[in-house]
C-alpha atoms as a PDB file:
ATOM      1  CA  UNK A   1       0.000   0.000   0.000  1.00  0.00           C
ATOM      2  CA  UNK A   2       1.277   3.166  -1.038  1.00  0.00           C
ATOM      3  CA  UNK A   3       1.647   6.281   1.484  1.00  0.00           C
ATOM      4  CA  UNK A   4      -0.203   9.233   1.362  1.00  0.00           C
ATOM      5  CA  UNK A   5      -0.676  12.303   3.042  1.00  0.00           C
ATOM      6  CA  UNK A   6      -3.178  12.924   6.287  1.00  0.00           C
ATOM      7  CA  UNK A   7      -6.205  14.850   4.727  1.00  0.00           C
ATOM      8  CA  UNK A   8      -5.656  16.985   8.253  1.00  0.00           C
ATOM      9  CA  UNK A   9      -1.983  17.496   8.861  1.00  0.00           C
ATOM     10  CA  UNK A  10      -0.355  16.212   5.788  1.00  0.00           C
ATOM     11  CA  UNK A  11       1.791  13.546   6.830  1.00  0.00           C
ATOM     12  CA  UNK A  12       2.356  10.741   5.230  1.00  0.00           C
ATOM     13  CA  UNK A  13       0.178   7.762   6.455  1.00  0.00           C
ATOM     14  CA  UNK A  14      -0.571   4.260   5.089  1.00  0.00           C
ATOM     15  CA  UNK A  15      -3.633   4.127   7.552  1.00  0.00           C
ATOM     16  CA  UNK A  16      -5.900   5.357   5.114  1.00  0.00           C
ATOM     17  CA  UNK A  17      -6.936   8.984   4.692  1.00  0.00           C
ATOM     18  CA  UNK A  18      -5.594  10.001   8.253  1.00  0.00           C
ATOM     19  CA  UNK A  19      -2.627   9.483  10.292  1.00  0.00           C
ATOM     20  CA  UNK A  20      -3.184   7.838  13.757  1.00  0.00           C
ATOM     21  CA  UNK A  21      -3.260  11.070  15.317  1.00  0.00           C
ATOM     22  CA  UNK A  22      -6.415  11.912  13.748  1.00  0.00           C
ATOM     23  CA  UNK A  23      -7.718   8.324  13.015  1.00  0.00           C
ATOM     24  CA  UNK A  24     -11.671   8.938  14.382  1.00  0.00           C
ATOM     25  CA  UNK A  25     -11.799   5.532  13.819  1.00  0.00           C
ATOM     26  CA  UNK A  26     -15.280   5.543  11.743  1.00  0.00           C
ATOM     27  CA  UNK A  27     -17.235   8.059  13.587  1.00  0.00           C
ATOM     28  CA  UNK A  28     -18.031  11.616  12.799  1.00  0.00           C
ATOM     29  CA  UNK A  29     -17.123  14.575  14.333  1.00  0.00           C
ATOM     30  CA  UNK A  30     -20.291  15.004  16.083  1.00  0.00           C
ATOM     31  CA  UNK A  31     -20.223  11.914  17.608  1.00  0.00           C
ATOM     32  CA  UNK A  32     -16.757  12.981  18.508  1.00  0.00           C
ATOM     33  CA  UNK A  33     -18.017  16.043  20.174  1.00  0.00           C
ATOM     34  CA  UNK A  34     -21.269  14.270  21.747  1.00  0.00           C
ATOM     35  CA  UNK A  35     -19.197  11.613  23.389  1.00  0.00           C
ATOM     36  CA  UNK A  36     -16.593  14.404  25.006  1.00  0.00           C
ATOM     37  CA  UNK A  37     -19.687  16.251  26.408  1.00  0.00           C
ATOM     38  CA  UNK A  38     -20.981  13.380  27.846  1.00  0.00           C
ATOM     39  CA  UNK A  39     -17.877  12.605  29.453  1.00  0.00           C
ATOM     40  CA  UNK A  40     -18.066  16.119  31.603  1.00  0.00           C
ATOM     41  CA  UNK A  41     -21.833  15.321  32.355  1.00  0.00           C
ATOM     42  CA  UNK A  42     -21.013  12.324  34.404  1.00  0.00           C
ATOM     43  CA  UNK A  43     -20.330  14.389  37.280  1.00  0.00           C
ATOM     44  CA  UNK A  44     -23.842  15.343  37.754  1.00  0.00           C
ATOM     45  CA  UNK A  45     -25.158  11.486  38.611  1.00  0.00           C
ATOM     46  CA  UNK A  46     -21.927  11.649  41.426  1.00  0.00           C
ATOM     47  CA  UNK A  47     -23.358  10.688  44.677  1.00  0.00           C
ATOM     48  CA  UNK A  48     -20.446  13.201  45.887  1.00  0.00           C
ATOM     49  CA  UNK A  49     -21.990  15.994  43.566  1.00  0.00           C
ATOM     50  CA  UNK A  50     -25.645  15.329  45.340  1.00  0.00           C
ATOM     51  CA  UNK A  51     -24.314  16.079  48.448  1.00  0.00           C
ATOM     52  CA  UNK A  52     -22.310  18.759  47.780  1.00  0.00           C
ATOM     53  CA  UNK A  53     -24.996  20.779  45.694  1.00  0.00           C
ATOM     54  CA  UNK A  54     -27.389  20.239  48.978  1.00  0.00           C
ATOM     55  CA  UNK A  55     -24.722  21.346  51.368  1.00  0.00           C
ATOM     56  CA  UNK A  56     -24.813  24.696  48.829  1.00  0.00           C
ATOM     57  CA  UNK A  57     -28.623  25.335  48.133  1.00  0.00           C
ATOM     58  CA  UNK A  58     -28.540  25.087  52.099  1.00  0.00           C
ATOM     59  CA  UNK A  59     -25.658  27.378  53.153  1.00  0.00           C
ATOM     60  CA  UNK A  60     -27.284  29.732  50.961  1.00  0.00           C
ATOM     61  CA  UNK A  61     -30.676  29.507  52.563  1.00  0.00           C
ATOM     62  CA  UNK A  62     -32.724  27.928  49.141  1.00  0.00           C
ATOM     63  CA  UNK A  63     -32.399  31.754  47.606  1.00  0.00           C
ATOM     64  CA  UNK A  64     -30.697  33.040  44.522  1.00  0.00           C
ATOM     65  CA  UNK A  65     -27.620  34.892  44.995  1.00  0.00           C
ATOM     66  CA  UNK A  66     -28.078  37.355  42.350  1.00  0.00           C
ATOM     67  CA  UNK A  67     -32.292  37.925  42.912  1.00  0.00           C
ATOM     68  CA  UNK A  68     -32.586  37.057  46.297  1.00  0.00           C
ATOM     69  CA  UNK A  69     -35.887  35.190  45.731  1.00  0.00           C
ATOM     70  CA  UNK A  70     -36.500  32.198  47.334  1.00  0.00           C
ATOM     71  CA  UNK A  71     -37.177  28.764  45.995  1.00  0.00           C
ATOM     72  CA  UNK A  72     -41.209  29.178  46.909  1.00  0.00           C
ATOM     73  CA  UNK A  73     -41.106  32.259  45.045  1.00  0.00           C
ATOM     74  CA  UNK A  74     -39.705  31.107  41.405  1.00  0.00           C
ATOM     75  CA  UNK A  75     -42.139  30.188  38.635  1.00  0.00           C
ATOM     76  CA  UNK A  76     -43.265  26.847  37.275  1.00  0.00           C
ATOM     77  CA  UNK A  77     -40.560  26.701  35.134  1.00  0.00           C
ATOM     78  CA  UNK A  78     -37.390  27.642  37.087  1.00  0.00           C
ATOM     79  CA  UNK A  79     -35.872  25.882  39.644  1.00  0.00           C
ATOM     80  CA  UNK A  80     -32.440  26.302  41.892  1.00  0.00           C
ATOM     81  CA  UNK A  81     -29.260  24.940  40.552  1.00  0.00           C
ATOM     82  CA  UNK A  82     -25.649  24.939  42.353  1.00  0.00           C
ATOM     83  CA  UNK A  83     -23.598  26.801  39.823  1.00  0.00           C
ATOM     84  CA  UNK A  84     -20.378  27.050  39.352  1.00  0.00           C
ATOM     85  CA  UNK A  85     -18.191  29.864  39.586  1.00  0.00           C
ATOM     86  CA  UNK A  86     -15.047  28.296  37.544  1.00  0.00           C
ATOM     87  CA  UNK A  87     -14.253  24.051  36.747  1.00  0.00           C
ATOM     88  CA  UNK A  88     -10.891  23.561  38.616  1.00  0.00           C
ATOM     89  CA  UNK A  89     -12.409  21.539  41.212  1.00  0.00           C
ATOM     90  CA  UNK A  90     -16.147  20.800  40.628  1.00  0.00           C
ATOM     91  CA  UNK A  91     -16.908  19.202  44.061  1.00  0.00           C
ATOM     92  CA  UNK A  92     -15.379  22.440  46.479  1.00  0.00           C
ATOM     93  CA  UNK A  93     -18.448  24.270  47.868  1.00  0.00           C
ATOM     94  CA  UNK A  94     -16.642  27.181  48.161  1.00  0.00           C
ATOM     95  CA  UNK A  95     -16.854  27.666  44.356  1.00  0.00           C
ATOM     96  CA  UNK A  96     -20.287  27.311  44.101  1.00  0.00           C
ATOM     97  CA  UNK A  97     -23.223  29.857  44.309  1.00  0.00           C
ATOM     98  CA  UNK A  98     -27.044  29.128  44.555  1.00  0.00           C
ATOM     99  CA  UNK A  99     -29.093  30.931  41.283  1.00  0.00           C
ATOM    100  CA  UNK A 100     -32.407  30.239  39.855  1.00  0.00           C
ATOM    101  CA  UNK A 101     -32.244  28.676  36.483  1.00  0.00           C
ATOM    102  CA  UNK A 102     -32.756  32.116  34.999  1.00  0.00           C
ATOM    103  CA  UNK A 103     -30.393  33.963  36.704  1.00  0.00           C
ATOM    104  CA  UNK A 104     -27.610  31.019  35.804  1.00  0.00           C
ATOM    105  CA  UNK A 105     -28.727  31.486  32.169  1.00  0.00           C
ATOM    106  CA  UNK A 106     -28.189  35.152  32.470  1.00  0.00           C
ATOM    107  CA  UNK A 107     -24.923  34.352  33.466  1.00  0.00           C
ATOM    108  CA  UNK A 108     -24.514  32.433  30.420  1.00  0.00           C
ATOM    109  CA  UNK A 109     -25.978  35.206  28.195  1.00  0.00           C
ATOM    110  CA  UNK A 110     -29.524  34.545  28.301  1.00  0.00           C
ATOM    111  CA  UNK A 111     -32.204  37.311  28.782  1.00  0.00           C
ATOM    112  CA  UNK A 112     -33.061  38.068  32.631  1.00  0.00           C
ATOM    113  CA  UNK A 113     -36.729  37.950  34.254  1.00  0.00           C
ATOM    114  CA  UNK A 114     -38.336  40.968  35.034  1.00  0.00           C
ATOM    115  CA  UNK A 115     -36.818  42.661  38.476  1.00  0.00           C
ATOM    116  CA  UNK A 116     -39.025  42.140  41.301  1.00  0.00           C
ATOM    117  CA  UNK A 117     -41.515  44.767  42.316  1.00  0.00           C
ATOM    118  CA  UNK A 118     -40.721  46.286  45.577  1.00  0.00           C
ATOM    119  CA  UNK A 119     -43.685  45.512  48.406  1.00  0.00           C
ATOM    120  CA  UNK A 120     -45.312  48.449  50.046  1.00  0.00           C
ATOM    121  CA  UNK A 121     -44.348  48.630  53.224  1.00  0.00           C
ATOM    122  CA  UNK A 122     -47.309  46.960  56.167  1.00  0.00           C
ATOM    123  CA  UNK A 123     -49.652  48.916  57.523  1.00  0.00           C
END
């Protein structure tokens, strides 16, 4: 079999169109990129993660850090999640904050719900 040249680098390969660097081995690039996203999901179904994320939503008192409403107070669609403020260690509680879902989507650039109207003060 003659050598030829890695459709993605260039070097010369007899494995075919790709060297064994870049071998996929059959399966697309999405399947690729579905398969390494899965991979960083698995730390949701940790029994560690379970814990931790309750020892957060209770340290923070079931409210949202950045609306201050509490979990009886969010709509039928939201809900509380533990979110993270950066990846290096997913399981420290100190680097996670309590936000209703649309206050963590804010975060990550979706629109925000309408502020909260201030209560007149009790008679």
């Amino acid at each position: 079999m003659t050598a030829r040249p890695c459709i993605d680098c260039g070097r010369l390969t007899t494995n075919g169109n790709r060297c064994a660097e870049h071998d996929r081995g059959g399966r697309s690039i999405a399947d690729m990129r579905r398969r390494n996203t899965n991979a960083k999901r698995a730390i949701w179904k940790h029994p560690a993660w379970k814990r931790v994320r309750e020892q957060v939503l209770r340290r923070d008192g079931y409210t949202c850090v950045d609306c201050g409403r509490h979990r009886n107070q969010l709509g039928p669609y939201e809900k509380l999640v533990a979110d993270h403020l950066h990846d290096d260690d997913p399981f420290n509680a100190d680097t996670i904050e309590t936000r209703c879902s649309t206050c963590s989507g804010v975060k990550d650039g979706a629109r925000a719900h309408p502020a909260p109207q201030p209560q007149p003060p009790a008679s």
